[in-house]
C-alpha atoms as a PDB file:
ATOM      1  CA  UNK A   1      81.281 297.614 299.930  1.00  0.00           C
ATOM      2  CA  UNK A   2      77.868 299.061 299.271  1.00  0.00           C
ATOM      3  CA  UNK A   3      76.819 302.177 297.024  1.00  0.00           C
ATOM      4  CA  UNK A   4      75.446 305.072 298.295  1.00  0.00           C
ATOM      5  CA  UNK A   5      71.980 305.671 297.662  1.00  0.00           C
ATOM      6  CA  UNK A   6      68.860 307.922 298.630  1.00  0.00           C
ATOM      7  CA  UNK A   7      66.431 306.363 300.816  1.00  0.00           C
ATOM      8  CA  UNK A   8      62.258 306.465 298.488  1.00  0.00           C
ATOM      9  CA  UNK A   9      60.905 307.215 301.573  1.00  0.00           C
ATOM     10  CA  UNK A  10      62.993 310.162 303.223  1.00  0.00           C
ATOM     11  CA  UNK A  11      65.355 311.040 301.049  1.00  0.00           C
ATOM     12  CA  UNK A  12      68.515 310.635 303.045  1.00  0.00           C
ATOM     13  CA  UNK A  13      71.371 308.861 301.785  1.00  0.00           C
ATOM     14  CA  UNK A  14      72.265 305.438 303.062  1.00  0.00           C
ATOM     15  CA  UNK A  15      74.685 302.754 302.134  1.00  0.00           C
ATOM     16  CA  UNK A  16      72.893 299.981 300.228  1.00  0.00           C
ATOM     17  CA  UNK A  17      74.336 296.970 300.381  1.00  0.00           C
ATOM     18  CA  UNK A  18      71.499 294.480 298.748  1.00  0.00           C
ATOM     19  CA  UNK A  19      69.392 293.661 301.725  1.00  0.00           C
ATOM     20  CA  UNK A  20      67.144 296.857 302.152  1.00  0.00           C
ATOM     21  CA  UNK A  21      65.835 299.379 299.861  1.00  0.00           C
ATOM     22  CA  UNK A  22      65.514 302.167 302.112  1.00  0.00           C
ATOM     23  CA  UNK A  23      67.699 303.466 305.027  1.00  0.00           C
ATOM     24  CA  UNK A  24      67.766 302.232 308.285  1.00  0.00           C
ATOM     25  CA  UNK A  25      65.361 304.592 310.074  1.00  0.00           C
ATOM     26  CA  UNK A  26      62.703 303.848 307.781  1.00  0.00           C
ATOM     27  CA  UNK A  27      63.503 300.138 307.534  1.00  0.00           C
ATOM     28  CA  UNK A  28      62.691 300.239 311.281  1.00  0.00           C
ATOM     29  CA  UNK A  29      59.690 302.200 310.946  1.00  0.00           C
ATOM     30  CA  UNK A  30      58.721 299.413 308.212  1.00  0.00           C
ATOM     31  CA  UNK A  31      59.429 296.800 310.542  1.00  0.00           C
ATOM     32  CA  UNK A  32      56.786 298.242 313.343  1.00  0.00           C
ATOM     33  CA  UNK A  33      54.052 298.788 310.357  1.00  0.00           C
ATOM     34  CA  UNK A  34      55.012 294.623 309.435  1.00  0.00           C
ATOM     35  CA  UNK A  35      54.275 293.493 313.371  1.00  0.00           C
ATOM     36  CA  UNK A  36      50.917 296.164 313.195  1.00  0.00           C
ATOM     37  CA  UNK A  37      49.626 293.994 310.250  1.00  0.00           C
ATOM     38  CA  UNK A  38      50.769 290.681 311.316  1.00  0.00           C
ATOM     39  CA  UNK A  39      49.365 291.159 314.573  1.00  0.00           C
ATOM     40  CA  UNK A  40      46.428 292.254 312.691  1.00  0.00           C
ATOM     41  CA  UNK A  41      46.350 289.601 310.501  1.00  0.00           C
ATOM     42  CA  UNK A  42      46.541 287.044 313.336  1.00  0.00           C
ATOM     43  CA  UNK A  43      43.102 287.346 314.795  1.00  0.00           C
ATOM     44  CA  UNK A  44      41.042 284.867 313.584  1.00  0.00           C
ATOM     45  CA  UNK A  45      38.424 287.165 312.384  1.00  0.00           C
ATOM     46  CA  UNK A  46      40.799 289.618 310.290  1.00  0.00           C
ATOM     47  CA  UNK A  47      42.652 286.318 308.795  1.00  0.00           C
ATOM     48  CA  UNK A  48      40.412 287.185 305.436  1.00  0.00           C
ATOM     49  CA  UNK A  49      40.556 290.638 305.364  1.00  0.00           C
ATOM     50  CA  UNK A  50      41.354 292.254 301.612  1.00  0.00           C
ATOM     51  CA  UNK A  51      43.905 294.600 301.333  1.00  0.00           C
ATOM     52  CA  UNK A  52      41.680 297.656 301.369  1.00  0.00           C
ATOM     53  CA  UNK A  53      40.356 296.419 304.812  1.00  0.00           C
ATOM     54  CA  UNK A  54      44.065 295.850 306.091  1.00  0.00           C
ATOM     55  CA  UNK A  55      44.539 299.204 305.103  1.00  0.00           C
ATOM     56  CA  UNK A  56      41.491 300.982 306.687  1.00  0.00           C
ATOM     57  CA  UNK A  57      42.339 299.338 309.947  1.00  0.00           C
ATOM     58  CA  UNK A  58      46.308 299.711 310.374  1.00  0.00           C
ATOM     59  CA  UNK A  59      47.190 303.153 307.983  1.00  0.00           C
ATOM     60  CA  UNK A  60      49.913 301.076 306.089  1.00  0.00           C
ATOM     61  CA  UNK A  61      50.223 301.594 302.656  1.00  0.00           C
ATOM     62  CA  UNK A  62      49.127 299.451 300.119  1.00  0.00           C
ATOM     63  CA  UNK A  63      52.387 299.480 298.564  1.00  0.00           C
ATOM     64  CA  UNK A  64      54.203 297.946 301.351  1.00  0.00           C
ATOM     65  CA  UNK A  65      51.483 295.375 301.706  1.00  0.00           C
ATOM     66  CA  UNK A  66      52.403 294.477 297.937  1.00  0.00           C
ATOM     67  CA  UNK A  67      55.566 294.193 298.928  1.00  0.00           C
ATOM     68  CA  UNK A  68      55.281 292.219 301.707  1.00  0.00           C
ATOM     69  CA  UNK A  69      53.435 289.903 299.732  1.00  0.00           C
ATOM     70  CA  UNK A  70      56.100 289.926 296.758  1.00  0.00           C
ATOM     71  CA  UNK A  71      59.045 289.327 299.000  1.00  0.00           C
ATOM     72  CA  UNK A  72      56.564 286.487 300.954  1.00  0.00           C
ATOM     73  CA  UNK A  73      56.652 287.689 304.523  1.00  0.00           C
ATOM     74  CA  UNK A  74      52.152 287.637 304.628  1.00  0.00           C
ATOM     75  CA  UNK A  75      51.877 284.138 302.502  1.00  0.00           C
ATOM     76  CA  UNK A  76      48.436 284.195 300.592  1.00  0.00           C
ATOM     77  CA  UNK A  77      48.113 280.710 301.506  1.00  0.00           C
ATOM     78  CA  UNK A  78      47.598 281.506 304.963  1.00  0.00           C
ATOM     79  CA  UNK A  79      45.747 285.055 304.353  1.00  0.00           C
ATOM     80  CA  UNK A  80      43.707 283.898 301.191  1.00  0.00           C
ATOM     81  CA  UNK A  81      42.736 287.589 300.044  1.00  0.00           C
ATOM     82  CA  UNK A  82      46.323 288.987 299.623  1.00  0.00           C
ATOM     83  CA  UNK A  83      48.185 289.295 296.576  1.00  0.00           C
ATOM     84  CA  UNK A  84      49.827 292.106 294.565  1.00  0.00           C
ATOM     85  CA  UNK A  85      48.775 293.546 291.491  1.00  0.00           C
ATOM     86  CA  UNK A  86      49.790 292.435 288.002  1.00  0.00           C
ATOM     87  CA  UNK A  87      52.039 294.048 285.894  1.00  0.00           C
ATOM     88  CA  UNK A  88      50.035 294.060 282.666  1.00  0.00           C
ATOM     89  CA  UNK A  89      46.162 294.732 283.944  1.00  0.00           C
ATOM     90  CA  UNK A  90      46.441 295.503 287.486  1.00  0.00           C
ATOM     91  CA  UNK A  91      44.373 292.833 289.379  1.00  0.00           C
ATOM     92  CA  UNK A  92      45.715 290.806 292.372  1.00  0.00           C
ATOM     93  CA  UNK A  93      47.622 287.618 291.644  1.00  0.00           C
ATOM     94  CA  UNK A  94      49.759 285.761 293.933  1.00  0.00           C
ATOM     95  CA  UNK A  95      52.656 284.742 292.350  1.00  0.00           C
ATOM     96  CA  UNK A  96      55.101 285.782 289.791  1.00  0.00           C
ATOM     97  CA  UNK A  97      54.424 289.173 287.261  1.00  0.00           C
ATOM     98  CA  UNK A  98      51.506 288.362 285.955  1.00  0.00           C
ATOM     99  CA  UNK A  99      47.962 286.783 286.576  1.00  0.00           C
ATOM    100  CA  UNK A 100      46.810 283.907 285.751  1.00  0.00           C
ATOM    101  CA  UNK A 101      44.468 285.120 282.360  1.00  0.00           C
ATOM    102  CA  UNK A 102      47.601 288.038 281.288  1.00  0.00           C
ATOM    103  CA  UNK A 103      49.783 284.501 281.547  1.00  0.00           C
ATOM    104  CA  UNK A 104      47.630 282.478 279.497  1.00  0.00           C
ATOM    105  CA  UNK A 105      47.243 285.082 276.678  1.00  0.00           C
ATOM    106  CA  UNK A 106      50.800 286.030 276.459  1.00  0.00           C
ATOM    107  CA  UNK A 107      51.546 282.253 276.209  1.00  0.00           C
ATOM    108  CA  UNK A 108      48.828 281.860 273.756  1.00  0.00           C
ATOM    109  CA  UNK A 109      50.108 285.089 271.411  1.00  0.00           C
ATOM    110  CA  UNK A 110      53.491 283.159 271.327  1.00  0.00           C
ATOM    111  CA  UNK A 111      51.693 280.006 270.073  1.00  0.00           C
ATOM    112  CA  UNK A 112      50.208 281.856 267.469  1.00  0.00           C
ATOM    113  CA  UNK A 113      53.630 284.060 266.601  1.00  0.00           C
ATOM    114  CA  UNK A 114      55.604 281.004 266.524  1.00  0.00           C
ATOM    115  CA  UNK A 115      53.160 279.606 264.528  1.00  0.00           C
ATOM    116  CA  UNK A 116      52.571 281.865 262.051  1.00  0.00           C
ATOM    117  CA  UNK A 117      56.532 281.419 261.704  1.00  0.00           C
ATOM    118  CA  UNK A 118      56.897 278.473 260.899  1.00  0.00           C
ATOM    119  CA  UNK A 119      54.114 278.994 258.431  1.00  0.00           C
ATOM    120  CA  UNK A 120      56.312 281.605 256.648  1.00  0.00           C
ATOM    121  CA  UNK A 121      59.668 279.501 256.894  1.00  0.00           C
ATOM    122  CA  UNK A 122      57.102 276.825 255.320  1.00  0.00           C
ATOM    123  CA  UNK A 123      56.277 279.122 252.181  1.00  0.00           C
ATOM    124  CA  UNK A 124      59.929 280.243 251.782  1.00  0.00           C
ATOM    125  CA  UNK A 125      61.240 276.707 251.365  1.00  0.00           C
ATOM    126  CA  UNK A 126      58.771 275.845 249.364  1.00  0.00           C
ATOM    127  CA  UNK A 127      58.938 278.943 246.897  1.00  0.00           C
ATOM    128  CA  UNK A 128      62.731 278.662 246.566  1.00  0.00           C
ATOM    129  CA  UNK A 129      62.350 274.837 245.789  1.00  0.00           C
ATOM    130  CA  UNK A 130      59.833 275.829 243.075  1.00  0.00           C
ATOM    131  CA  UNK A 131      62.382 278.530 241.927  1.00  0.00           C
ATOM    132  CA  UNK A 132      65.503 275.848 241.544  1.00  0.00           C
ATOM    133  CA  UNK A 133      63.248 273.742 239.845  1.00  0.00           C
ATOM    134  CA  UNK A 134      62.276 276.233 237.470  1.00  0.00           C
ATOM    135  CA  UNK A 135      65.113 277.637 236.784  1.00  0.00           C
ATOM    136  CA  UNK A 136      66.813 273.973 235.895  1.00  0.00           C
ATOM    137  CA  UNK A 137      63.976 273.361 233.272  1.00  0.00           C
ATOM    138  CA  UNK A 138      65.265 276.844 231.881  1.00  0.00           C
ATOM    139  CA  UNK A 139      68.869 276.144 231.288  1.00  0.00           C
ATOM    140  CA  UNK A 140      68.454 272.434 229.550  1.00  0.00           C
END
């Protein structure tokens, strides 16, 4: 059994059951806007087209381009200028969250946080050795 829900794009309540995120009427309506594009897309001429283009020449939204993209019904591989923006900086990647430069400094902070970690763990051990040692020299 599914929960009820209101549909983002009209506001009517549907039953949502995991497959669709709006209601039925508009997942139709989605449906026709997908075949506009594809057929779009298609032509050999509009098989590089950016999104803005796409746009311009079908109405869609840009959003459910994105999503298209996300969920991988228009491949990039097939219609090289498609993507979806990244969640950190906003510019078109193809897979996953993030782009390719937001992925390679997020994994390069955590090479420096885990880093300067161990560094820290390093001087702790080190002072509390030093401290025993001390403190041994103290009690003879």
């Amino acid at each position: 059994m599914g929960e009820v829900r209101t549909c983002p794009s009209c506001g009517e309540f549907f039953n949502y059951v995991g497959v669709r995120d709006v209601c039925y009427k508009c997942a139709q309506k989605e449906e026709e806007m997908y075949q506009m594009v594809y057929r779009f897309l298609r032509k050999r001429e509009n098989r590089a087209a950016t999104v803005e283009r796409i746009v311009e020449a079908t109405g869609v939204d840009k959003e459910l381009l994105y999503k298209w993209v996300r969920k991988g019904r228009l491949h990039p591989a097939v219609f090289p200028n498609l993507g979806y923006p990244c969640d950190n900086c906003g510019r078109l990647t193809t897979t996953g969250k993030l782009c390719e430069r937001c992925a390679k400094e997020l994994k390069d902070d955590l090479r420096a946080f885990e880093a300067a970690k161990e560094f820290r763990e390093n001087i702790q051990k080190s002072e509390r050795a030093t401290y025993l040692s001390n403190q041994e020299k103290k009690e003879k």
